[in-house]
PDB file of N, CA and C in Angstrom:
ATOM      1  N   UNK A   1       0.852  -1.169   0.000  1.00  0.00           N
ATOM      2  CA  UNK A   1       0.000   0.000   0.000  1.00  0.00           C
ATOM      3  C   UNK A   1       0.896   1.230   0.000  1.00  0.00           C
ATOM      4  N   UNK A   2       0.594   2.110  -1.243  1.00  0.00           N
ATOM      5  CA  UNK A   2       1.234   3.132  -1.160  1.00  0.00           C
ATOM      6  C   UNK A   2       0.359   4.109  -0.990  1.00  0.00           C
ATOM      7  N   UNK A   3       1.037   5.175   0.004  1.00  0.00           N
ATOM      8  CA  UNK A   3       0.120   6.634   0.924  1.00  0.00           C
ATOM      9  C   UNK A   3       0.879   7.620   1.109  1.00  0.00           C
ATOM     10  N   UNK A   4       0.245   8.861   0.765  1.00  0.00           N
ATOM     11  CA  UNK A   4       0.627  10.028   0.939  1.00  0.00           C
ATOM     12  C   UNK A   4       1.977  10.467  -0.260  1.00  0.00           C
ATOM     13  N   UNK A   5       2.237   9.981  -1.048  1.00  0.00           N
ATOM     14  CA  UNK A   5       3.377  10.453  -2.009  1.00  0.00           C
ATOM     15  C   UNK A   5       2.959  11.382  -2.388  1.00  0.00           C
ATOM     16  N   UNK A   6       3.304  12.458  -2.687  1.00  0.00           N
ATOM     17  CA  UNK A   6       3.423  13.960  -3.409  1.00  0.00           C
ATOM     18  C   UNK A   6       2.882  13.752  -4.577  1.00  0.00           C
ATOM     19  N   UNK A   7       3.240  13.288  -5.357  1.00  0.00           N
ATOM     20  CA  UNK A   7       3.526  13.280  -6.824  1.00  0.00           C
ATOM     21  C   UNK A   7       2.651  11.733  -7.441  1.00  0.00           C
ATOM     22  N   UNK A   8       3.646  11.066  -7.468  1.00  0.00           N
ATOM     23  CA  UNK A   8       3.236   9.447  -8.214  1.00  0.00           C
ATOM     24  C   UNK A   8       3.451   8.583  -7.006  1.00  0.00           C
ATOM     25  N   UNK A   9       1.897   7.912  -7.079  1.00  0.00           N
ATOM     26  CA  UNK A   9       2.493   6.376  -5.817  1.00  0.00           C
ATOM     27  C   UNK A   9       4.033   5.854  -5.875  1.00  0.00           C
ATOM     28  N   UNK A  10       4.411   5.370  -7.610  1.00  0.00           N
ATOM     29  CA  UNK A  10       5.637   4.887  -7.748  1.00  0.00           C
ATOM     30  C   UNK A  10       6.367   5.564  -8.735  1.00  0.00           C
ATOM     31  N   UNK A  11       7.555   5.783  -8.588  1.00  0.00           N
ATOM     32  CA  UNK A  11       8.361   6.488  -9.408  1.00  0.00           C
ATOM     33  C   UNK A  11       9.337   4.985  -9.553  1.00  0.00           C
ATOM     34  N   UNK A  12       9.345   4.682 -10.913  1.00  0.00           N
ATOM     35  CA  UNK A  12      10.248   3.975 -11.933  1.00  0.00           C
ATOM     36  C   UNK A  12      11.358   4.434 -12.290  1.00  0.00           C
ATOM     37  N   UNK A  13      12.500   4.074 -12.493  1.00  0.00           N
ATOM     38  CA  UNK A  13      13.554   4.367 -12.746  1.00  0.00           C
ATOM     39  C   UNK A  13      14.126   6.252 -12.870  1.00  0.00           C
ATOM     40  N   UNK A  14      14.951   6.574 -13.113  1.00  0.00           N
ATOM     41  CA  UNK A  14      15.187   7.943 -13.407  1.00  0.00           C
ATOM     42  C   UNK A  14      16.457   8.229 -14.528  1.00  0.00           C
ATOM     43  N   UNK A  15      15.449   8.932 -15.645  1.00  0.00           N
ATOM     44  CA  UNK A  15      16.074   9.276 -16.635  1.00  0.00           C
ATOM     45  C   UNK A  15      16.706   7.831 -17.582  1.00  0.00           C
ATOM     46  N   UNK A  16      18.082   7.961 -17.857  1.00  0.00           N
ATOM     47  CA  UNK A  16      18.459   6.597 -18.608  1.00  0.00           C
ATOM     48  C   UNK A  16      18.871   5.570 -17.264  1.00  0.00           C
ATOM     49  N   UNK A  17      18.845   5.972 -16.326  1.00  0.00           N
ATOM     50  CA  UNK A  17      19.411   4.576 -15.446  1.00  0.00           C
ATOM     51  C   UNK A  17      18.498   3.891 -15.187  1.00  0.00           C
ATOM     52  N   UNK A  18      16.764   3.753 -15.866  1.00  0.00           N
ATOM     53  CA  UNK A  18      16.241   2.627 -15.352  1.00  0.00           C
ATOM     54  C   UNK A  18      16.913   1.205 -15.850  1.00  0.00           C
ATOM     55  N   UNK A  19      17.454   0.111 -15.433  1.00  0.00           N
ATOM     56  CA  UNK A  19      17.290  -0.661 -15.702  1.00  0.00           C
ATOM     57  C   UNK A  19      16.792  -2.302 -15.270  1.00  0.00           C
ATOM     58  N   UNK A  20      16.087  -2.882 -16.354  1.00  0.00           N
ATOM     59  CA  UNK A  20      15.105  -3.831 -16.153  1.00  0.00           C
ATOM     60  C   UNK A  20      14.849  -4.048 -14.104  1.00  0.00           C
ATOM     61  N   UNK A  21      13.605  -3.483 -14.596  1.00  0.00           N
ATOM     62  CA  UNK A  21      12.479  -3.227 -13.102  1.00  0.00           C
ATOM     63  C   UNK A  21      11.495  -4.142 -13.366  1.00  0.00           C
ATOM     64  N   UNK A  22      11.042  -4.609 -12.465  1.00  0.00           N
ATOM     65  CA  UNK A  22       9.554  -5.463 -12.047  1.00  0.00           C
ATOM     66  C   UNK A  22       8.922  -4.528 -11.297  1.00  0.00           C
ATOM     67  N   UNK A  23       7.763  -4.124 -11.496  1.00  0.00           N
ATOM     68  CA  UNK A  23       6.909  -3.492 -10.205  1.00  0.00           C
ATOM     69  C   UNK A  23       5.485  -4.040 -10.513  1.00  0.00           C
ATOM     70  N   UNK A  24       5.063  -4.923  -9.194  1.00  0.00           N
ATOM     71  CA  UNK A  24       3.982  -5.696  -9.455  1.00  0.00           C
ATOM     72  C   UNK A  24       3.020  -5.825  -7.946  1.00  0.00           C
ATOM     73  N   UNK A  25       1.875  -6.202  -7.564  1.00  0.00           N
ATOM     74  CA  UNK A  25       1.514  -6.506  -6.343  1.00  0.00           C
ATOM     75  C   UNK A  25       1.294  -5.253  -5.323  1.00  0.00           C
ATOM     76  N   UNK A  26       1.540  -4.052  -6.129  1.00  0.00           N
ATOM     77  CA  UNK A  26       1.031  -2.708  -5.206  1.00  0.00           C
ATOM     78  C   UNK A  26      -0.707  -2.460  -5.142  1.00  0.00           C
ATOM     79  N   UNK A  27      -0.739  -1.742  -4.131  1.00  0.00           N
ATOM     80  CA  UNK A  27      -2.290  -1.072  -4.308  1.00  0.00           C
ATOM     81  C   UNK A  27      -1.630   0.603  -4.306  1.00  0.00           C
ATOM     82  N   UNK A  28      -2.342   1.429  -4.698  1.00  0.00           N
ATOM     83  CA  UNK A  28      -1.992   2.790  -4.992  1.00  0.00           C
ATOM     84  C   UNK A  28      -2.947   3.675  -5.027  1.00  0.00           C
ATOM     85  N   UNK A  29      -3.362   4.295  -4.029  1.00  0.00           N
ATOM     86  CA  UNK A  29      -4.797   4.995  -3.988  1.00  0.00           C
ATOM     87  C   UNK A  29      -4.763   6.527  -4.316  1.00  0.00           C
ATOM     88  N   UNK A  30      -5.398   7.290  -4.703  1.00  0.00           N
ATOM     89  CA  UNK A  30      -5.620   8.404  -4.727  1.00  0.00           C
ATOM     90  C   UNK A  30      -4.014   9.400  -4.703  1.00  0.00           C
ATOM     91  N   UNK A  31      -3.833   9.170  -5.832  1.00  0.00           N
ATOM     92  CA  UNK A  31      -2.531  10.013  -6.285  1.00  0.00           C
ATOM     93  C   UNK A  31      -2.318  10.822  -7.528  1.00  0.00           C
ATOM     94  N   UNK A  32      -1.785  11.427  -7.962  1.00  0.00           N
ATOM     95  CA  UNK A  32      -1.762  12.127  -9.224  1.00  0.00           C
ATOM     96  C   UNK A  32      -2.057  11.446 -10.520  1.00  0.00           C
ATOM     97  N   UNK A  33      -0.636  10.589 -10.069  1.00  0.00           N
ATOM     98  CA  UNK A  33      -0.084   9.945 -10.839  1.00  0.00           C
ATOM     99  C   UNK A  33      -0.041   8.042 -10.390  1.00  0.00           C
ATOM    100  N   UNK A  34      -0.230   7.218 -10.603  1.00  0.00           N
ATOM    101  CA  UNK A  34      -0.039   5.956 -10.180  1.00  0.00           C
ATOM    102  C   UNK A  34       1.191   5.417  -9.920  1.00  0.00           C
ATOM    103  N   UNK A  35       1.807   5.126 -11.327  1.00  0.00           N
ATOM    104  CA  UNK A  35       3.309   4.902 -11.579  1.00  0.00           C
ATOM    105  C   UNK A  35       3.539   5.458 -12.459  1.00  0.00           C
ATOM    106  N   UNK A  36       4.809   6.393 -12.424  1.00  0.00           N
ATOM    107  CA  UNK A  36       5.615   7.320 -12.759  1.00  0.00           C
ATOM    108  C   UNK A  36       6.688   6.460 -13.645  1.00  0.00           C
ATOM    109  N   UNK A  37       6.832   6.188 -14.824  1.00  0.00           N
ATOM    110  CA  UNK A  37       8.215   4.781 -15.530  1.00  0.00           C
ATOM    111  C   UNK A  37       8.914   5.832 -16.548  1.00  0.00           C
ATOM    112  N   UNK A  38      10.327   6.044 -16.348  1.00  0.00           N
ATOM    113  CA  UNK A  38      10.839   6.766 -17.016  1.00  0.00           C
ATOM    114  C   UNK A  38      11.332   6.221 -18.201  1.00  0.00           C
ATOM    115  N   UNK A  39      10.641   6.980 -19.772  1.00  0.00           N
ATOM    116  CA  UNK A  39      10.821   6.656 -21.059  1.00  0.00           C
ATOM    117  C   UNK A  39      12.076   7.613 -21.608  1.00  0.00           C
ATOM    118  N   UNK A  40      13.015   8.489 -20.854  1.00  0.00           N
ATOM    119  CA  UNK A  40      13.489   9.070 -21.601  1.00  0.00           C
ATOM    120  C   UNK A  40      14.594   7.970 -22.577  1.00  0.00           C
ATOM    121  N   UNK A  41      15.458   8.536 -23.577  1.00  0.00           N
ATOM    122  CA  UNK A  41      16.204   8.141 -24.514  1.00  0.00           C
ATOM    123  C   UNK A  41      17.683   6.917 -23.778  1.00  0.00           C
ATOM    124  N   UNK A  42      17.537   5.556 -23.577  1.00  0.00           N
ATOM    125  CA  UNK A  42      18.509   4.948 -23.064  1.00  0.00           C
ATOM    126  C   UNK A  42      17.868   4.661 -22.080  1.00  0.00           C
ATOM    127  N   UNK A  43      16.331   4.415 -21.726  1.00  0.00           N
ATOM    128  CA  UNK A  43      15.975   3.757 -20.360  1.00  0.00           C
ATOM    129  C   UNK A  43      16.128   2.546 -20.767  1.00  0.00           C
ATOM    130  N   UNK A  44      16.361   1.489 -19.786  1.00  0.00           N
ATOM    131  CA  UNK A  44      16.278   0.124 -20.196  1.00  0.00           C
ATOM    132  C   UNK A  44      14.798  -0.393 -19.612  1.00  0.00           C
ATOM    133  N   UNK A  45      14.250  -1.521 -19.326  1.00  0.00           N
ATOM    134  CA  UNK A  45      12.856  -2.117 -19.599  1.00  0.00           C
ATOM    135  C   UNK A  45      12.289  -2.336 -18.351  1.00  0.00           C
ATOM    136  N   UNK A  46      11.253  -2.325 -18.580  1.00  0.00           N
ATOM    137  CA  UNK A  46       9.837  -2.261 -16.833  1.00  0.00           C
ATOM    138  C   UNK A  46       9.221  -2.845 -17.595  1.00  0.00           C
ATOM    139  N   UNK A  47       8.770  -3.639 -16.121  1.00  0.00           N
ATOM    140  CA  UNK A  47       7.619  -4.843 -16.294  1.00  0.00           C
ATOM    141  C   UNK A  47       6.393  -4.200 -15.025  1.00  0.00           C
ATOM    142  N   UNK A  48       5.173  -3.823 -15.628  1.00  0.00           N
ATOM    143  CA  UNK A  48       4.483  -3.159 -15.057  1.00  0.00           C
ATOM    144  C   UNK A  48       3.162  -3.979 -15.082  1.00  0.00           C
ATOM    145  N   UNK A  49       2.893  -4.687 -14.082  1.00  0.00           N
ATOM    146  CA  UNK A  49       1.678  -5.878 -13.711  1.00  0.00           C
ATOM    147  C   UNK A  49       1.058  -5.816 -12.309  1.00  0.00           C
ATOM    148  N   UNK A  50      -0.079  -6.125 -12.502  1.00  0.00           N
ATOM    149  CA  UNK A  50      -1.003  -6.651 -11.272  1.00  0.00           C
ATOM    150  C   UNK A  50      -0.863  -5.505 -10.075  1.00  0.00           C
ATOM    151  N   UNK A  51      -1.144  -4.570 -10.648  1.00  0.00           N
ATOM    152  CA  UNK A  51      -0.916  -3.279  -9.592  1.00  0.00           C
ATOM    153  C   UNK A  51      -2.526  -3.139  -9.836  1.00  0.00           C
ATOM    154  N   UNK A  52      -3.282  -2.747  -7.992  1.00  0.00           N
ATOM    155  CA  UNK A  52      -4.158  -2.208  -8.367  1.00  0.00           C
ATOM    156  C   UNK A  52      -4.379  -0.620  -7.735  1.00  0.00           C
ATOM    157  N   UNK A  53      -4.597   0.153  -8.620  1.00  0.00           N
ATOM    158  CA  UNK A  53      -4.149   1.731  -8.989  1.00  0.00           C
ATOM    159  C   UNK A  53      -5.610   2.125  -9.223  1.00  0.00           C
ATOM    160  N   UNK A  54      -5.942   3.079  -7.934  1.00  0.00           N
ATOM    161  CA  UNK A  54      -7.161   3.644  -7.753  1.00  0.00           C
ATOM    162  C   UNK A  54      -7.395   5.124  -7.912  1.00  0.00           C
ATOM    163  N   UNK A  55      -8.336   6.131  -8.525  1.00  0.00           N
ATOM    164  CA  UNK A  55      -8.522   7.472  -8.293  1.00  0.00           C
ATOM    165  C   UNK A  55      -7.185   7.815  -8.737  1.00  0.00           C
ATOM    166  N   UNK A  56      -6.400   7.280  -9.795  1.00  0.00           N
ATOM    167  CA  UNK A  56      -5.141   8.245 -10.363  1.00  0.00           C
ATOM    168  C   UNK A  56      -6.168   9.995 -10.978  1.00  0.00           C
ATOM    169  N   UNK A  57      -5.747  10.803 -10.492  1.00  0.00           N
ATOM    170  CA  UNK A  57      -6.312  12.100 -11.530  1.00  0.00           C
ATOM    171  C   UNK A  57      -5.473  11.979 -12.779  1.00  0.00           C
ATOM    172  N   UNK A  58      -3.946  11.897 -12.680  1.00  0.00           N
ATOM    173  CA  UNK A  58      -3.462  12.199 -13.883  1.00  0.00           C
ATOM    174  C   UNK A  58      -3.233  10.735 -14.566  1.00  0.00           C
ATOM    175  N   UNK A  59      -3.285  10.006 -14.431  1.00  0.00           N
ATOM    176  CA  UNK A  59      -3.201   8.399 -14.939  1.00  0.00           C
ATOM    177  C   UNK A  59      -2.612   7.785 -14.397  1.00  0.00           C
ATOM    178  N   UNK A  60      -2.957   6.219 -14.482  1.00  0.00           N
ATOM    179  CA  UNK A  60      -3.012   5.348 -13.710  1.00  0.00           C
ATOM    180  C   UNK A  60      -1.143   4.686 -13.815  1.00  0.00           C
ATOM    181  N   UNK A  61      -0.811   4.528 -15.290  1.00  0.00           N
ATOM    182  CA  UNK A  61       0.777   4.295 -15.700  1.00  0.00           C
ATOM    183  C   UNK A  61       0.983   5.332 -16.679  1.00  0.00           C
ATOM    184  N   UNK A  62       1.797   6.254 -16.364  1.00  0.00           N
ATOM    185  CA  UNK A  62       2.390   7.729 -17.251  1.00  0.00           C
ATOM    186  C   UNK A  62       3.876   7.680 -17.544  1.00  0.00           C
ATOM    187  N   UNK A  63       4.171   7.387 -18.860  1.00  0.00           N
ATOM    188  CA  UNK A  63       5.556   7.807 -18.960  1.00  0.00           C
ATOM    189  C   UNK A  63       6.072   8.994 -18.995  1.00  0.00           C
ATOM    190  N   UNK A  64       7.716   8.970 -17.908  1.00  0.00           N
ATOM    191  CA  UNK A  64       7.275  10.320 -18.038  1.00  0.00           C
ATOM    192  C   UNK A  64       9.040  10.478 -18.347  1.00  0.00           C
ATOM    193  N   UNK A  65       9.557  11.928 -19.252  1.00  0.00           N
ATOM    194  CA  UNK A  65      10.540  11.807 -19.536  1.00  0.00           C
ATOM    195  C   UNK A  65      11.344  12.885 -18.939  1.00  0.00           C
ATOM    196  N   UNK A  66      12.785  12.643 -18.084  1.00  0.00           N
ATOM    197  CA  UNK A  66      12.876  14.166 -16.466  1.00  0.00           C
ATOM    198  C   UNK A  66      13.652  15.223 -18.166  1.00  0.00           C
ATOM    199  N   UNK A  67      13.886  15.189 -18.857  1.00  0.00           N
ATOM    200  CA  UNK A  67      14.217  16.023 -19.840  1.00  0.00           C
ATOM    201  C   UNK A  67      13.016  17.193 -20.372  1.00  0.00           C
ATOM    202  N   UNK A  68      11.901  16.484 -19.712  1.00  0.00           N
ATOM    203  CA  UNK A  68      10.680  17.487 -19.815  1.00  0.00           C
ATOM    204  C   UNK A  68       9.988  18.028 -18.838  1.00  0.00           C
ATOM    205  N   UNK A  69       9.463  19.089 -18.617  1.00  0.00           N
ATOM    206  CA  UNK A  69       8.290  18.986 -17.412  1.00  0.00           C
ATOM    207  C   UNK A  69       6.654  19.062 -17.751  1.00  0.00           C
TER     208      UNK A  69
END
């Protein structure tokens, strides 16, 4: 159970250093953002399953790239 995060229940990797992540088996309630998985240029791979992700306002899985805001 993820609570009270600012921003995104889960934040995924950052920038190009994600590499190969599992994130699976969360609940995630009422957050902006659900999971946060960073697509910028040179991320390596996320496996994004069986999360259950409630009341996201801004979406439930958002890629997001820190080269942008």
């Amino acid at each position: 159970m993820i609570e009270n995060a600012a921003v995104a229940g889960i934040a995924v990797g950052w920038g190009q250093y994600l590499r190969d992540v599992t994130v699976t088996g969360n609940v995630v309630p009422r957050r902006g953002v659900g999971i946060a998985v960073s697509v910028t240029p040179g991320a390596g791979s996320a496996v994004i399953a069986d999360n259950l992700i409630a009341a996201a306002k801004n979406g439930a899985i958002v890629g997001m790239d820190l080269r942008k805001q």
